[in-house]
C-alpha atoms as a PDB file:
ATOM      1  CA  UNK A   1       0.000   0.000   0.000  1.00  0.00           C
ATOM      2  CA  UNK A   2       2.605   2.802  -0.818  1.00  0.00           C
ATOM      3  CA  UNK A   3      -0.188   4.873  -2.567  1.00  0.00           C
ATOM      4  CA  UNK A   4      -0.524   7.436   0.480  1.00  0.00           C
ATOM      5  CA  UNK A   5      -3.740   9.423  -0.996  1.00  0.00           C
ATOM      6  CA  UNK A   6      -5.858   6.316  -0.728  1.00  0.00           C
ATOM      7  CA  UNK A   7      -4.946   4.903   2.699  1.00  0.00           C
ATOM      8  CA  UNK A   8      -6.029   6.289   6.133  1.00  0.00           C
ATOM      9  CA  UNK A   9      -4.265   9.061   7.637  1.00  0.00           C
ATOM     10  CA  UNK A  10      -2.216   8.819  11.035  1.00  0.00           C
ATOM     11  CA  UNK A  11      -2.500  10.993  13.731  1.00  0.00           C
ATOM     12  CA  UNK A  12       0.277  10.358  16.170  1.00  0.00           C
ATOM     13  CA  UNK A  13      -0.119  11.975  19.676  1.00  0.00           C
ATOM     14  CA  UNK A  14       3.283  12.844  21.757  1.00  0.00           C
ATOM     15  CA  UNK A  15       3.267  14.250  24.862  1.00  0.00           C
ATOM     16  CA  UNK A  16       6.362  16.167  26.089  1.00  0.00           C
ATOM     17  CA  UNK A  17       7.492  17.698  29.683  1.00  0.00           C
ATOM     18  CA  UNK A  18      10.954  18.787  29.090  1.00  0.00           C
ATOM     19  CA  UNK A  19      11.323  17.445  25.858  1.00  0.00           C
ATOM     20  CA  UNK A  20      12.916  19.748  23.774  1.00  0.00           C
ATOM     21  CA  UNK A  21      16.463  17.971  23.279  1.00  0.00           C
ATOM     22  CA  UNK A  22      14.392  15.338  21.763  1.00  0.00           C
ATOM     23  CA  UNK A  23      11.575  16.697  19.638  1.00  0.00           C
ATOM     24  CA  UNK A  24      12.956  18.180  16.478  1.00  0.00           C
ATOM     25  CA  UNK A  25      14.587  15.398  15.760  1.00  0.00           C
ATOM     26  CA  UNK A  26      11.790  12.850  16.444  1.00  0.00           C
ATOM     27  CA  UNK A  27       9.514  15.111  14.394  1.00  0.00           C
ATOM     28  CA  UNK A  28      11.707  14.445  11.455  1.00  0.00           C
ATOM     29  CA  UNK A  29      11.811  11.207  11.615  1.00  0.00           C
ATOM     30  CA  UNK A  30       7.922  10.349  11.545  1.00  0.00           C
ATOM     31  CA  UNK A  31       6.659  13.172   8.999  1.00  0.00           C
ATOM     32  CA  UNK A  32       9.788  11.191   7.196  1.00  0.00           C
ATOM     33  CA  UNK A  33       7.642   8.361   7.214  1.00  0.00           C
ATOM     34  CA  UNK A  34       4.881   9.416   4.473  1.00  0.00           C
ATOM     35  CA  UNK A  35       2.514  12.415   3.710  1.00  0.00           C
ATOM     36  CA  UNK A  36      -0.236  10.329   5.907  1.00  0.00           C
ATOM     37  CA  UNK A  37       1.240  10.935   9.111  1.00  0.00           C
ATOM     38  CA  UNK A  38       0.411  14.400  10.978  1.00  0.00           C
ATOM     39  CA  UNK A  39       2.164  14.799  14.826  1.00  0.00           C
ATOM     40  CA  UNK A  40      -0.021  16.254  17.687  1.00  0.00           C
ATOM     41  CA  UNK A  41       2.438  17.690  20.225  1.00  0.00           C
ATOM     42  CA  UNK A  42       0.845  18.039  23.698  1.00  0.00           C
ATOM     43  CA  UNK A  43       3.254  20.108  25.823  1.00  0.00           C
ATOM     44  CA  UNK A  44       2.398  20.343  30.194  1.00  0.00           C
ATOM     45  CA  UNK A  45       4.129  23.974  29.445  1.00  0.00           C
ATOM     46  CA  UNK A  46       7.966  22.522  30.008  1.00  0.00           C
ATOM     47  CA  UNK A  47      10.611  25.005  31.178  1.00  0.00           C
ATOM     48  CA  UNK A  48      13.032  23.959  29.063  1.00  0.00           C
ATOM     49  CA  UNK A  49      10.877  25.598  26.081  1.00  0.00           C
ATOM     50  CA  UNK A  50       9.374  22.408  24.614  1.00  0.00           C
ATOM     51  CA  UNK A  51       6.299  23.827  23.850  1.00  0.00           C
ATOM     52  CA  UNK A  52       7.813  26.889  21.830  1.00  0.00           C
ATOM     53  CA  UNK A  53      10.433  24.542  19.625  1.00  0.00           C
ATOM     54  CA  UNK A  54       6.835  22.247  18.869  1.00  0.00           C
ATOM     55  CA  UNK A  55       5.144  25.930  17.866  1.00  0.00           C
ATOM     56  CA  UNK A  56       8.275  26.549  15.485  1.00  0.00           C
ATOM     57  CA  UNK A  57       8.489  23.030  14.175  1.00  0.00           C
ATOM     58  CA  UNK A  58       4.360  23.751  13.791  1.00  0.00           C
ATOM     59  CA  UNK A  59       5.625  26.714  11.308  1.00  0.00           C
ATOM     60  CA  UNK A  60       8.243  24.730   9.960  1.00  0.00           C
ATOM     61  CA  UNK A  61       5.543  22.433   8.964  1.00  0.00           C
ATOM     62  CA  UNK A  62       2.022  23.431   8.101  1.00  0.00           C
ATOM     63  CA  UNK A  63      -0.612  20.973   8.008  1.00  0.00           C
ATOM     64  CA  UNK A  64       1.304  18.130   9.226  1.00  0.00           C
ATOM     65  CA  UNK A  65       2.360  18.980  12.733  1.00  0.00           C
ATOM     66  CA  UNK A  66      -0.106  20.910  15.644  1.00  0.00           C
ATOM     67  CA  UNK A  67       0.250  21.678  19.181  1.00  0.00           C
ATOM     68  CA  UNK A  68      -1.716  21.407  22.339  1.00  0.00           C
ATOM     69  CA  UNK A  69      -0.729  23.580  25.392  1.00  0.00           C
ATOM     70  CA  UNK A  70      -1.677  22.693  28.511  1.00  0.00           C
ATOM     71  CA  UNK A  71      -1.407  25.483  31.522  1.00  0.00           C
ATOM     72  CA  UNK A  72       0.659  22.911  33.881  1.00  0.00           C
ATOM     73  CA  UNK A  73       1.946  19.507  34.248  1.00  0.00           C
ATOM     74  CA  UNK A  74      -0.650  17.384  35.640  1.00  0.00           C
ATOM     75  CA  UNK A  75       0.536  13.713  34.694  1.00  0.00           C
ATOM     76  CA  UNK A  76       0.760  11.473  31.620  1.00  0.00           C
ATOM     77  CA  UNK A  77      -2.697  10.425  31.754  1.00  0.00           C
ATOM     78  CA  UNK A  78      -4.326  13.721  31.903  1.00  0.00           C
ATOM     79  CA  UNK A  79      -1.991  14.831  28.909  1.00  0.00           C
ATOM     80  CA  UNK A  80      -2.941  11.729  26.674  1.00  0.00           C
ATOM     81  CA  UNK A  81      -6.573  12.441  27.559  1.00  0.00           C
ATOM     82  CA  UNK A  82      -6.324  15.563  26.019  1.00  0.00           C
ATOM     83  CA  UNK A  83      -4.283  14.612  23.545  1.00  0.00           C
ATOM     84  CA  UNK A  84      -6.341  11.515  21.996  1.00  0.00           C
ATOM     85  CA  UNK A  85      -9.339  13.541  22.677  1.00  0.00           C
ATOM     86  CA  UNK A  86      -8.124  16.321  20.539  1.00  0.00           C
ATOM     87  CA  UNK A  87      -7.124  14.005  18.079  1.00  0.00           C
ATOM     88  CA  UNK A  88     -10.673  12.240  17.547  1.00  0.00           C
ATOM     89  CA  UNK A  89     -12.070  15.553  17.249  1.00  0.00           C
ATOM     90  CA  UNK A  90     -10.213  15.140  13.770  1.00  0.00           C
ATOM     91  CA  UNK A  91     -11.032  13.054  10.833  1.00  0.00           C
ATOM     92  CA  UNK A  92      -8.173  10.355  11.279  1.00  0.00           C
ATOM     93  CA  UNK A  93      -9.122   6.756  11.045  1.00  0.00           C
ATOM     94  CA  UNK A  94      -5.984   5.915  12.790  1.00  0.00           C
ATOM     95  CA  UNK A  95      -4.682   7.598  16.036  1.00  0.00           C
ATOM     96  CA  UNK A  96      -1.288   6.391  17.719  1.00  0.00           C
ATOM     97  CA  UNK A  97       0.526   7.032  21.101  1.00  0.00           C
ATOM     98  CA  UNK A  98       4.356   7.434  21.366  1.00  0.00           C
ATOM     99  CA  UNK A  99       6.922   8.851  23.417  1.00  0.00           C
ATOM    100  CA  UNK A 100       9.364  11.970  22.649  1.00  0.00           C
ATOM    101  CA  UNK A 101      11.944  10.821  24.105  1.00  0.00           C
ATOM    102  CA  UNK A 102      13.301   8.326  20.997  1.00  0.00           C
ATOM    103  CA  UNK A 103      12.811   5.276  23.140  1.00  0.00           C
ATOM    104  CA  UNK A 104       9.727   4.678  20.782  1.00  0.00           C
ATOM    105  CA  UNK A 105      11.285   4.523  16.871  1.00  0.00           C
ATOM    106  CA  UNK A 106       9.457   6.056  14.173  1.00  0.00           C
ATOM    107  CA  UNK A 107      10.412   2.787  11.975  1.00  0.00           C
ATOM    108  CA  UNK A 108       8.535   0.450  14.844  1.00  0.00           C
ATOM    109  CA  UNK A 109       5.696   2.851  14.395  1.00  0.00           C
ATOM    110  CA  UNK A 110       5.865   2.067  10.748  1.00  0.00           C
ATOM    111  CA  UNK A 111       5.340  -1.411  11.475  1.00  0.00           C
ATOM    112  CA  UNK A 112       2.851  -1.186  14.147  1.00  0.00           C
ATOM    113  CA  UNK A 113       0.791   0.921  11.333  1.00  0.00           C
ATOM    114  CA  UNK A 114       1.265  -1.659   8.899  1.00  0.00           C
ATOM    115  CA  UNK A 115      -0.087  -4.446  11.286  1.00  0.00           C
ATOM    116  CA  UNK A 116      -3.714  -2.442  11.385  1.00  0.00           C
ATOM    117  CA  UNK A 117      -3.636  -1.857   8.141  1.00  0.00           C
ATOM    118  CA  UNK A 118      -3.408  -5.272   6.897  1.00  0.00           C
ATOM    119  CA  UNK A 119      -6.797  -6.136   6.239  1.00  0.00           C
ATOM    120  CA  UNK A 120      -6.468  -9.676   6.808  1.00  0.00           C
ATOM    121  CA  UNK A 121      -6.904  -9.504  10.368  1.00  0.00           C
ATOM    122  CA  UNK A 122      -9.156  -6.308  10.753  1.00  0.00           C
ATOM    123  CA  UNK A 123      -6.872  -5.438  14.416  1.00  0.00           C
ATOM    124  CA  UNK A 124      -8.585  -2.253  16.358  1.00  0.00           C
ATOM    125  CA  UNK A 125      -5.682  -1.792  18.130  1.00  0.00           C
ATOM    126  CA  UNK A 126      -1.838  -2.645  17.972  1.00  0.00           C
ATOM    127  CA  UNK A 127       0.628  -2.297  20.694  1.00  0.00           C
ATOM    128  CA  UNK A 128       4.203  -2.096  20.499  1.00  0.00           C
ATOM    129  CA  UNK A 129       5.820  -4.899  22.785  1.00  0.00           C
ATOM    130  CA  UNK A 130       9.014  -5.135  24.682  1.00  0.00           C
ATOM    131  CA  UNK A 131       8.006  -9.007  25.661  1.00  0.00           C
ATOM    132  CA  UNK A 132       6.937 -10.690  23.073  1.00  0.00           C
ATOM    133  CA  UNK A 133       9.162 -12.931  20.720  1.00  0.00           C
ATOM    134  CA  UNK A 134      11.458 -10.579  18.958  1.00  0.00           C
ATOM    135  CA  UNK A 135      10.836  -7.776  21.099  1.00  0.00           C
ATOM    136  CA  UNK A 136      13.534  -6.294  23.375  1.00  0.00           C
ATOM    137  CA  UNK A 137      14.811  -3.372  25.863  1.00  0.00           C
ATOM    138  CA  UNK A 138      18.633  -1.951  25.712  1.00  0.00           C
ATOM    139  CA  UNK A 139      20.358   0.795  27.383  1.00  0.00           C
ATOM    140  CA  UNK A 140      17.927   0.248  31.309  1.00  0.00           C
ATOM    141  CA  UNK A 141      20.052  -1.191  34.183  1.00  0.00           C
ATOM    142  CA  UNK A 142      19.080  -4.329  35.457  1.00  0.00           C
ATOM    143  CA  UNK A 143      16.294  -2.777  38.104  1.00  0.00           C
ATOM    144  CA  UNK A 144      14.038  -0.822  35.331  1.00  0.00           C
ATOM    145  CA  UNK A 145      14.192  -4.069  33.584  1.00  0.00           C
ATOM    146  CA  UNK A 146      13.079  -6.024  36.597  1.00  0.00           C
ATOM    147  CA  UNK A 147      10.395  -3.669  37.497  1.00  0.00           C
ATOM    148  CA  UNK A 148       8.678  -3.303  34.073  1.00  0.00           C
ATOM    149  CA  UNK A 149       8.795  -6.898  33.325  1.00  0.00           C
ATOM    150  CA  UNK A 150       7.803  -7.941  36.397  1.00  0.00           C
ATOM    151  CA  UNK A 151       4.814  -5.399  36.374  1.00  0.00           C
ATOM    152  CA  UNK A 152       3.617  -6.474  33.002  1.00  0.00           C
ATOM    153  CA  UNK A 153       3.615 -10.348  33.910  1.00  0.00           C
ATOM    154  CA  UNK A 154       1.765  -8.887  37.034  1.00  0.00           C
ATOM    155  CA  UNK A 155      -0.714  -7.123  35.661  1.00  0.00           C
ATOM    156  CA  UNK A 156      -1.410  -9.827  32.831  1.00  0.00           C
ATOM    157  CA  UNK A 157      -2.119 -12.508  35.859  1.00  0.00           C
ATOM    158  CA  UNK A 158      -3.761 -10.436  37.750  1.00  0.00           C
ATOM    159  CA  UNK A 159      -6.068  -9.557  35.085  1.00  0.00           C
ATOM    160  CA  UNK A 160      -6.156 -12.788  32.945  1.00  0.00           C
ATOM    161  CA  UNK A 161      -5.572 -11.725  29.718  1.00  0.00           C
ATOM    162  CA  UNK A 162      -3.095 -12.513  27.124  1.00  0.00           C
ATOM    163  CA  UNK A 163      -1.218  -8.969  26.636  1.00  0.00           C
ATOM    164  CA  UNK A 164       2.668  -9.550  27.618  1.00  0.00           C
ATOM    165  CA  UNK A 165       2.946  -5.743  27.759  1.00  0.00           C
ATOM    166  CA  UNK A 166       0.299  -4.123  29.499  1.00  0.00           C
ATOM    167  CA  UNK A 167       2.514  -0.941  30.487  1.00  0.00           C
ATOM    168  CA  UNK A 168       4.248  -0.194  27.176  1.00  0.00           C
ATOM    169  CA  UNK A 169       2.433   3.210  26.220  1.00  0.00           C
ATOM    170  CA  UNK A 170       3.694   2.576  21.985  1.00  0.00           C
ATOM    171  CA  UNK A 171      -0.016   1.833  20.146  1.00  0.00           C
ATOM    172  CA  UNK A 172      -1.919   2.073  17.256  1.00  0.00           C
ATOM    173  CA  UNK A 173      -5.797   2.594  17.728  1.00  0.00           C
ATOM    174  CA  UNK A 174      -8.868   2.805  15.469  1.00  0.00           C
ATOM    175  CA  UNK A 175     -10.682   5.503  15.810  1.00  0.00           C
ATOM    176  CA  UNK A 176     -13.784   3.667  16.881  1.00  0.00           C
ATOM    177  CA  UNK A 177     -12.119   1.563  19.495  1.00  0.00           C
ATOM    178  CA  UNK A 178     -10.467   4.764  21.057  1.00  0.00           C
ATOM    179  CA  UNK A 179     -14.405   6.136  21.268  1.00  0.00           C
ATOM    180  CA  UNK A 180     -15.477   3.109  22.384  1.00  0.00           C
ATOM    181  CA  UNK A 181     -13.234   3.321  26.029  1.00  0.00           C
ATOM    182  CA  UNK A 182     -14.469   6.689  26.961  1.00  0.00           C
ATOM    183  CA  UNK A 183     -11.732   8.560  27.742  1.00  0.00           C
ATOM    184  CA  UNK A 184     -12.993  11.635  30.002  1.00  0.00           C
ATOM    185  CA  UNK A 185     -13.754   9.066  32.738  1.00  0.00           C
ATOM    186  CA  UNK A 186     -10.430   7.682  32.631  1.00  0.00           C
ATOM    187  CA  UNK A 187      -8.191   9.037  35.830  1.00  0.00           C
ATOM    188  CA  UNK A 188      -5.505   7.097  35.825  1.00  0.00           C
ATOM    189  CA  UNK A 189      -2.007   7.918  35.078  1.00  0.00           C
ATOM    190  CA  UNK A 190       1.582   6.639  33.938  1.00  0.00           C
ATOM    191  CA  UNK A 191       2.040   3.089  33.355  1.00  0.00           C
ATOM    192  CA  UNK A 192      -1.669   2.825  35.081  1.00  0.00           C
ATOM    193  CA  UNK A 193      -3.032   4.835  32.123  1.00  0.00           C
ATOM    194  CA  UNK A 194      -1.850   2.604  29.415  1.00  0.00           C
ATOM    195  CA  UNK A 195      -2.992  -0.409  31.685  1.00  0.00           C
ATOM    196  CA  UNK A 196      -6.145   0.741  31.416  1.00  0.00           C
ATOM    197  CA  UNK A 197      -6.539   1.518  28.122  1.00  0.00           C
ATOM    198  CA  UNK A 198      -5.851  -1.252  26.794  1.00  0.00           C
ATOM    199  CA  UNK A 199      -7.957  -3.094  29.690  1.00  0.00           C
ATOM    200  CA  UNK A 200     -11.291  -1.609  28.577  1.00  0.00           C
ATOM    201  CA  UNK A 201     -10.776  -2.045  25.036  1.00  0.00           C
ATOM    202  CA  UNK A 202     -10.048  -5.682  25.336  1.00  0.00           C
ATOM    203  CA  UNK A 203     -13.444  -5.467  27.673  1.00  0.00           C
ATOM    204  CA  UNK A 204     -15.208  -3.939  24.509  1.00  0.00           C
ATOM    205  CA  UNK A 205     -14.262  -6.728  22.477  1.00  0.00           C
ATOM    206  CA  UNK A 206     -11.232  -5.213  20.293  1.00  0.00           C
ATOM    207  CA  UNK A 207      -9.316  -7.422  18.135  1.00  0.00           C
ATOM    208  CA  UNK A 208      -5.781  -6.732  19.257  1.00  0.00           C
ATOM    209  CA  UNK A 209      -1.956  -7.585  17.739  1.00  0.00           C
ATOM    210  CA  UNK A 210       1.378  -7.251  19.644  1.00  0.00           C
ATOM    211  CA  UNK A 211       4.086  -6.397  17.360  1.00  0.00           C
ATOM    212  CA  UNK A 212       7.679  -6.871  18.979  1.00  0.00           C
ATOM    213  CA  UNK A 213       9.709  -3.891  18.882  1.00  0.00           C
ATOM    214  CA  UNK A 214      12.981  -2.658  20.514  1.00  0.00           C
ATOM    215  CA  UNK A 215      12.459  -0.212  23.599  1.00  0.00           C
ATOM    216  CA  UNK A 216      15.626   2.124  23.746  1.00  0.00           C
ATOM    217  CA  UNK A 217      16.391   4.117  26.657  1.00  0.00           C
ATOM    218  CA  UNK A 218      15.851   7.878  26.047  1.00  0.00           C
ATOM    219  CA  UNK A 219      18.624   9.874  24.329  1.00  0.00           C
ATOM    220  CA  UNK A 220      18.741  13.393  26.197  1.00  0.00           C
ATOM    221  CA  UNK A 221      17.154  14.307  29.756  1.00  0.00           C
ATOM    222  CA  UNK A 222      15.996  12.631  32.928  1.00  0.00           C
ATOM    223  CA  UNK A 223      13.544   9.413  33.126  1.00  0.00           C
ATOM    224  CA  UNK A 224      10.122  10.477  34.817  1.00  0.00           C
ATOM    225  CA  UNK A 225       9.391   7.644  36.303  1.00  0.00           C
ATOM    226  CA  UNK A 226       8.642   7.553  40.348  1.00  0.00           C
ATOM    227  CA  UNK A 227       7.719   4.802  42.906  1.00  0.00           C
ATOM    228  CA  UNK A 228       3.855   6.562  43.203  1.00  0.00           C
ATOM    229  CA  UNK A 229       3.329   5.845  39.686  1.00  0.00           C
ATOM    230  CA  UNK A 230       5.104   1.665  40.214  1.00  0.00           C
ATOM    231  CA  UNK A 231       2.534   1.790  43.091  1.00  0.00           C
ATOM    232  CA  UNK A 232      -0.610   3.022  41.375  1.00  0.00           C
ATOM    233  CA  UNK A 233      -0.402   0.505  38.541  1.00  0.00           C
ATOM    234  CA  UNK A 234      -0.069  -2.150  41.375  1.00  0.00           C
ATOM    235  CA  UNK A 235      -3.549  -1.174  43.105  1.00  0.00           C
ATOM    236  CA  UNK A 236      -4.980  -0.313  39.763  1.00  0.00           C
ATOM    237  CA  UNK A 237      -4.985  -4.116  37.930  1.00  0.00           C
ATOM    238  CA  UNK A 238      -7.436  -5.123  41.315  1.00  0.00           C
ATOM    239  CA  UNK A 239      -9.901  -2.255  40.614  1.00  0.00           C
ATOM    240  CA  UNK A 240     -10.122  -2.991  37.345  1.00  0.00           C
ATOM    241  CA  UNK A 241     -10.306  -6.904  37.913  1.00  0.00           C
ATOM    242  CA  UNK A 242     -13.578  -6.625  40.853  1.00  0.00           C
ATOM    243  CA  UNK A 243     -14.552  -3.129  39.370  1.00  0.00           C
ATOM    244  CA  UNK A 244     -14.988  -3.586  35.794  1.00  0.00           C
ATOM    245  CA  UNK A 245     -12.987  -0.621  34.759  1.00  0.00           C
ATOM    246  CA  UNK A 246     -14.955   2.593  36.624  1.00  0.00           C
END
């Protein structure tokens, strides 16, 4: 399918706090990817002046690249709220999640768009996974590997389903599907977010595909995660499993 006026368009949502080492470069690389792919940037207003290099690269590139600002950073979640919502305000049949930090690569994303595009399968959503054959992680020390792991063979027992890698935030959605899992009452955040977004769309009966892809660790600035956000996916997977989601 290399004919881009005749298949679906892809809106690809990146959130950024502090970002700004990483985005011009990342922004090349996926509008490198074909005319079909537009970038929504959604910035938590980063002192580092994120959100003004995504309003330049905006300029830079008309049509294919927009930004969201948001008055202050509130969490992951909230931002990818926001940011999906924004996006299915649009007309793209396709809407996908990704980090800015290159740990995420533009040429996985190809792939992960191919997989829902093949129309053998029909898939309303594709993830990106570290843990499935193929699939790998370079660059974390020993403890990030043991915690994320561990937390996605958690959260897949805990929750019975067959997803090796429940907290990997890299995915592909359908339009409808992303509708479907209603995302204003969604409160969770960080690797709890992507938990649960993936939880209520297997609940709505989506078809879904793990592609294996190779997680990098980021290129420029600090890693965000913190023990709160570890602990909040660990409650989260028994809410969802006696609560049904809400």
């Amino acid at each position: 399918m290399s004919d881009t006026a005749t298949i679906a368009s892809v809106t690809v949502v990146i959130p950024t706090y502090n970002e700004r080492d990483n985005l011009a470069s990342l922004t090349e690389q996926v509008l490198a990817l074909g005319d079909r792919y537009r970038l929504l940037v959604v910035d938590d207003s980063s002192p580092d002046g994120t959100g003004e290099l995504a309003d330049e690269l905006a300029a830079r590139f008309p049509g294919r690249l927009s930004v969201l600002h948001r008055a202050e950073k509130a969490g992951l979640g909230r931002a990818y709220v926001a940011g999906l919502t924004r996006a299915l305000a649009t007309s793209a049949p396709l809407i996908a999640q990704m980090d800015a930090d290159h740990s995420h690569s533009p040429a996985d994303l190809a792939r992960l768009v191919a997989a829902i595009d093949d129309p053998t399968n029909s898939y309303d959503l594709v993830l990106g996974s570290r843990y499935v054959a193929g699939g790998s992680t370079i660059g974390w020390p020993w403890h990030r590997k043991l915690i994320s792991r561990g937390g996605g063979r958690y959260a897949r027992l805990v929750l019975g389903v067959p997803i090796h890698d429940l907290t990997g935030g890299f995915k592909v959605w359908r339009r409808e599907t992303l509708e479907a899992i209603d995302l204003p009452s969604i409160r969770s955040d960080g690797y709890s977010f992507q938990i649960e977004t993936t939880w209520r769309a297997l609940q709505h009966g989506a078809r879904v595909a793990q592609v294996p892809i190779t997680f990098a660790d980021r290129v420029a600035g600090k890693s965000k995660l913190s023990r709160r956000v570890v602990v909040e996916a660990a409650v989260l997977v028994w809410r969802l499993r006696f609560g049904g989601g809400r």
